[in-house]
C-alpha atoms as a PDB file:
ATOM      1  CA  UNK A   1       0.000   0.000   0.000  1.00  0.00           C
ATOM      2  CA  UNK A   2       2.391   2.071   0.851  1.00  0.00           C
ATOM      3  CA  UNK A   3       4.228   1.559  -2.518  1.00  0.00           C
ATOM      4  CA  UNK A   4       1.007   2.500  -4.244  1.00  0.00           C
ATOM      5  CA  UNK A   5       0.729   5.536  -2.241  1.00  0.00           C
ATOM      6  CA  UNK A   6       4.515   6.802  -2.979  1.00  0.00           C
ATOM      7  CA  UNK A   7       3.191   6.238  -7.141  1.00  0.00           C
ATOM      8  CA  UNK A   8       0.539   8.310  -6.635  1.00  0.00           C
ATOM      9  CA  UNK A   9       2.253  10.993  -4.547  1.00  0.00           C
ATOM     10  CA  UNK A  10       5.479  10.904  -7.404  1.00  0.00           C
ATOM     11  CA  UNK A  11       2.737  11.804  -9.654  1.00  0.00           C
ATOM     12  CA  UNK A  12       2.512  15.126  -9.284  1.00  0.00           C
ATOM     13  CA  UNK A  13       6.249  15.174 -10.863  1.00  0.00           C
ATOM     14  CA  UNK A  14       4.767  13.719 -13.806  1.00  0.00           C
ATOM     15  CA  UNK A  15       1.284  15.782 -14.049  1.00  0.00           C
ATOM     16  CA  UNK A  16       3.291  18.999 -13.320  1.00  0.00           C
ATOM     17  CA  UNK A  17       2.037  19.649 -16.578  1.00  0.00           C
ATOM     18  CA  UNK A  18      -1.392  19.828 -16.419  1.00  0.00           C
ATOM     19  CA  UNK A  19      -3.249  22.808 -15.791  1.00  0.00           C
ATOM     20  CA  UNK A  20      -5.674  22.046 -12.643  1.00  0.00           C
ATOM     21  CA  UNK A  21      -6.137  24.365  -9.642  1.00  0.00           C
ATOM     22  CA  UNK A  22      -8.708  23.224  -6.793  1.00  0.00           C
ATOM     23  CA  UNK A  23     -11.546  23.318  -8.900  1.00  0.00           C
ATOM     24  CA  UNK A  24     -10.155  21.045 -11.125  1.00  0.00           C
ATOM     25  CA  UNK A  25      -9.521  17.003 -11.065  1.00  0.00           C
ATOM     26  CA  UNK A  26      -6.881  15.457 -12.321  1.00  0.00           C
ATOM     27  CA  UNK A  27      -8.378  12.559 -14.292  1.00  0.00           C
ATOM     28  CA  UNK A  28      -5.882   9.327 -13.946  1.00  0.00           C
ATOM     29  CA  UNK A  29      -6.671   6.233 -15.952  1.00  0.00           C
ATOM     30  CA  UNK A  30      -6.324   2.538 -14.610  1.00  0.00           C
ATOM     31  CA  UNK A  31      -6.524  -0.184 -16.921  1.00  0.00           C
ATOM     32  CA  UNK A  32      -6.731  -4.103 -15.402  1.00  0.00           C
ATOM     33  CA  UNK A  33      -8.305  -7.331 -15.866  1.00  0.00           C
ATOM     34  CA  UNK A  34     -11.634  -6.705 -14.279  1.00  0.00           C
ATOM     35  CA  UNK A  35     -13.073  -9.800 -15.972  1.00  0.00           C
ATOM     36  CA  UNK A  36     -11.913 -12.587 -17.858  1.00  0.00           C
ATOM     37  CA  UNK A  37      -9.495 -14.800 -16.549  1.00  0.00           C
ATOM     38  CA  UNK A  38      -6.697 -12.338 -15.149  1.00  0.00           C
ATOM     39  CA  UNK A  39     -10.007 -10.975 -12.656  1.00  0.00           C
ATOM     40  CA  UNK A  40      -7.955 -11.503  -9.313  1.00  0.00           C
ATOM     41  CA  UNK A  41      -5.293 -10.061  -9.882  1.00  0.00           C
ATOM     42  CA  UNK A  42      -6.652  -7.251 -11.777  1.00  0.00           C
ATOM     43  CA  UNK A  43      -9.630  -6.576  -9.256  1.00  0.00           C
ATOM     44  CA  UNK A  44      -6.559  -6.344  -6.485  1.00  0.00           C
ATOM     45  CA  UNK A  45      -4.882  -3.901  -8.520  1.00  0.00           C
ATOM     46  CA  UNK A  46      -7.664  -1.328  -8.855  1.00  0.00           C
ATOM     47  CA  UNK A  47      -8.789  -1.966  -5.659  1.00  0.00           C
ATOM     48  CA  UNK A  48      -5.071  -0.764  -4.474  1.00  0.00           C
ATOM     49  CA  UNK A  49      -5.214   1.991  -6.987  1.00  0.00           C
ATOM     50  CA  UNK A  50      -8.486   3.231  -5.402  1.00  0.00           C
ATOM     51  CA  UNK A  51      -7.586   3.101  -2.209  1.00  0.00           C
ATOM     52  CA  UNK A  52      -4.308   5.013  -2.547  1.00  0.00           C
ATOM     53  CA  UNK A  53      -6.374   7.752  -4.408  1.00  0.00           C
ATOM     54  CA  UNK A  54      -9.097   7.974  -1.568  1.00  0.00           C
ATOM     55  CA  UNK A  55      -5.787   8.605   0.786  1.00  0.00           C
ATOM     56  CA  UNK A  56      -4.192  11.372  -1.288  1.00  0.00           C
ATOM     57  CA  UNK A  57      -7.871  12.946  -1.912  1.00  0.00           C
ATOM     58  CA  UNK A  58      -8.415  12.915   2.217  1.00  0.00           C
ATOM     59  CA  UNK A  59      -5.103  14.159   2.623  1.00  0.00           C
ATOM     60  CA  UNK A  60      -5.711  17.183   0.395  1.00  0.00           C
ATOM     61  CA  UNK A  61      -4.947  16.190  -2.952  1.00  0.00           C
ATOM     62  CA  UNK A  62      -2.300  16.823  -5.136  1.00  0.00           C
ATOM     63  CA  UNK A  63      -0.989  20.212  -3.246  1.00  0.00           C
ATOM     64  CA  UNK A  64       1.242  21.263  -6.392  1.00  0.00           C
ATOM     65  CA  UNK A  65      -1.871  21.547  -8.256  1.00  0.00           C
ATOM     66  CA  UNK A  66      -3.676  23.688  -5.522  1.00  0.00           C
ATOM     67  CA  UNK A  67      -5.283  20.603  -3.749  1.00  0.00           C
ATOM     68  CA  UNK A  68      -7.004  19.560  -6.812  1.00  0.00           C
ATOM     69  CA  UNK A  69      -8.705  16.049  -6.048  1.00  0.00           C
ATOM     70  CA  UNK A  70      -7.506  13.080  -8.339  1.00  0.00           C
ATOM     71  CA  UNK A  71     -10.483  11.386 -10.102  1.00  0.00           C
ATOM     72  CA  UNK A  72     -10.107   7.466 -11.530  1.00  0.00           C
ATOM     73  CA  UNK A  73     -11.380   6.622 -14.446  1.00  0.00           C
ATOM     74  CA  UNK A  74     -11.192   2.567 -14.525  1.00  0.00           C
ATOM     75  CA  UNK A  75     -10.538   0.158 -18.010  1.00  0.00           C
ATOM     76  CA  UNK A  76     -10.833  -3.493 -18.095  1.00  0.00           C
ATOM     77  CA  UNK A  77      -8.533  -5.354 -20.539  1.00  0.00           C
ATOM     78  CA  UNK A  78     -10.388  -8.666 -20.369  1.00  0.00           C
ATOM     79  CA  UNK A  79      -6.942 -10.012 -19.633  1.00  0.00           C
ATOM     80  CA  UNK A  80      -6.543  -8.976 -23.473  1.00  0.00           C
ATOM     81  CA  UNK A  81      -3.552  -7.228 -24.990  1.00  0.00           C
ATOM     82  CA  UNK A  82      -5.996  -5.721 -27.473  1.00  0.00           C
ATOM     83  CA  UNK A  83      -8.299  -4.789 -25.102  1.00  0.00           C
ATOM     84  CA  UNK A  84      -5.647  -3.197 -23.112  1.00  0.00           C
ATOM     85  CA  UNK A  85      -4.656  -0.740 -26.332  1.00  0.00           C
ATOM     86  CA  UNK A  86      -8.393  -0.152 -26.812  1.00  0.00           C
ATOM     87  CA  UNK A  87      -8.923   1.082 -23.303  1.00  0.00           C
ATOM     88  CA  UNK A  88      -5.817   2.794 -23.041  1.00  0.00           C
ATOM     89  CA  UNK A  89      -6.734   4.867 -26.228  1.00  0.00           C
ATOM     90  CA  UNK A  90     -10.257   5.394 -24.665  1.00  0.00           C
ATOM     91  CA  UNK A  91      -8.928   6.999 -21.760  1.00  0.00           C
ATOM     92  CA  UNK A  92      -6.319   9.222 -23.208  1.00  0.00           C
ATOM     93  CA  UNK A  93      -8.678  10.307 -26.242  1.00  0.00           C
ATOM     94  CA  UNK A  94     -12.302  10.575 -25.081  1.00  0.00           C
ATOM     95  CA  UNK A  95     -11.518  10.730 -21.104  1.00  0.00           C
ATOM     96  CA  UNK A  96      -8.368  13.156 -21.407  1.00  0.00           C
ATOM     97  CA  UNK A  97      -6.576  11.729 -18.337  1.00  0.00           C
ATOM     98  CA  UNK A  98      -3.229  12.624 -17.979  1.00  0.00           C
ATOM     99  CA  UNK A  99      -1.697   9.416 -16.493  1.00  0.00           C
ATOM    100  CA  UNK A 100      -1.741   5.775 -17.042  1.00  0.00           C
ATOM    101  CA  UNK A 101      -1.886   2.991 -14.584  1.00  0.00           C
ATOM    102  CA  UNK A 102      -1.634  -0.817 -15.209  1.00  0.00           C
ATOM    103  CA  UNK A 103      -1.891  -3.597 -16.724  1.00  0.00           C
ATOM    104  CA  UNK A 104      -1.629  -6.606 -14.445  1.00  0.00           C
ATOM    105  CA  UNK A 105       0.460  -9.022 -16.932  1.00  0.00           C
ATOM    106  CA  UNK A 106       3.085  -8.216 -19.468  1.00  0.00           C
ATOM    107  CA  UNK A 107       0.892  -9.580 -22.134  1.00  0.00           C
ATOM    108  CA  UNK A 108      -1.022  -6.488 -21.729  1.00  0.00           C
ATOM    109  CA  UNK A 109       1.453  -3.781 -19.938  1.00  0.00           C
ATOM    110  CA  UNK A 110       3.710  -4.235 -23.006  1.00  0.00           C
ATOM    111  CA  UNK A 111       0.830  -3.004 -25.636  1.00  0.00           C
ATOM    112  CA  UNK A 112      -0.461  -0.499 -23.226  1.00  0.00           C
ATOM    113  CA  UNK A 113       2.829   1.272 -22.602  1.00  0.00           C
ATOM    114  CA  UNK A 114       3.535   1.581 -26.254  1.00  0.00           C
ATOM    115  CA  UNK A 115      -0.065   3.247 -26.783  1.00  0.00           C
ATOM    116  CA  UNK A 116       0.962   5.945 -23.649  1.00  0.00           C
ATOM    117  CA  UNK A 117       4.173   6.407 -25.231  1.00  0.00           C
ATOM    118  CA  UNK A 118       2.798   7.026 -28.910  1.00  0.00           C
ATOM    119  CA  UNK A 119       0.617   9.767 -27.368  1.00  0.00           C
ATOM    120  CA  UNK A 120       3.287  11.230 -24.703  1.00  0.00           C
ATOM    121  CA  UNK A 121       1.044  10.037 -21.457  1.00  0.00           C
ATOM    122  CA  UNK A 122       3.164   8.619 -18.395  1.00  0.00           C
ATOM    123  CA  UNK A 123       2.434   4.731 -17.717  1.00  0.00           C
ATOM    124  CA  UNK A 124       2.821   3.470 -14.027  1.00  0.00           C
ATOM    125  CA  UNK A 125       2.881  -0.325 -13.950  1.00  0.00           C
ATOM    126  CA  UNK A 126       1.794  -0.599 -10.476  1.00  0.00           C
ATOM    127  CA  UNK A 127       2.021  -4.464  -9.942  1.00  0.00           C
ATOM    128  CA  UNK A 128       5.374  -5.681  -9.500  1.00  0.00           C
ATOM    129  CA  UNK A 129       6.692  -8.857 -11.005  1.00  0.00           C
ATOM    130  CA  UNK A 130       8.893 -11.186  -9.377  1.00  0.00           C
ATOM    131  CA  UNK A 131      12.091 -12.208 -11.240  1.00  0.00           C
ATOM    132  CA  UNK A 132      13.376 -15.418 -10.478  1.00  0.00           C
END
């Protein structure tokens, strides 16, 4: 959690920027496996994700943008890599946000980051892998 919570917190670095005062949120998008066969995992992960945005919204917001309150705006990849693109393109084209979070499983994180790089978004892959 507390991981989550230091991504979310370095993210003002990243959205520094955006334009947002108070008034404003700062839309982030979070693509996972909500259904399909990667659910778990993918529930877990935007479970996390919400929870470490409920604690930086209580604790003010994102102070370098005035306190404005971060706002989640949720994908599910189906546990597929072309779903993945597809709702990573959704969110930076008809939802604007100015961040990307996800994907659960390289099969999908690999796609995704190459659609937040072809349109200059930041990608957080907030699930660690373990290397053996």
């Amino acid at each position: 959690m507390k991981r989550m919570i230091g991504f979310l917190l370095s993210t003002a670095v990243l959205l520094s920027g955006v334009n947002a005062n108070a008034a404003d949120a700062v839309k982030i998008g979070a693509v996972y496996a909500l259904t399909g066969p990667g659910a778990v995992g993918g529930g877990d992960g935007m479970r996390g994700t919400e929870l470490a945005i409920a604690e930086v919204n209580a604790a003010g917001g994102l102070k370098n943008h005035g306190g404005a309150q971060i706002e989640l705006v949720k994908g599910d990849s189906q546990s597929k890599p072309i779903n993945a693109v597809g709702e990573t393109e959704r969110l930076i084209n008809q939802d604007m946000v100015a961040l990307i979070m996800g994907a659960a499983t390289s099969n999908e994180t690999v796609p995704l980051s190459q659609v937040a790089e072809k349109y200059g978004v930041p990608h957080i892959n907030t699930i660690r892998s373990k290397n053996r």
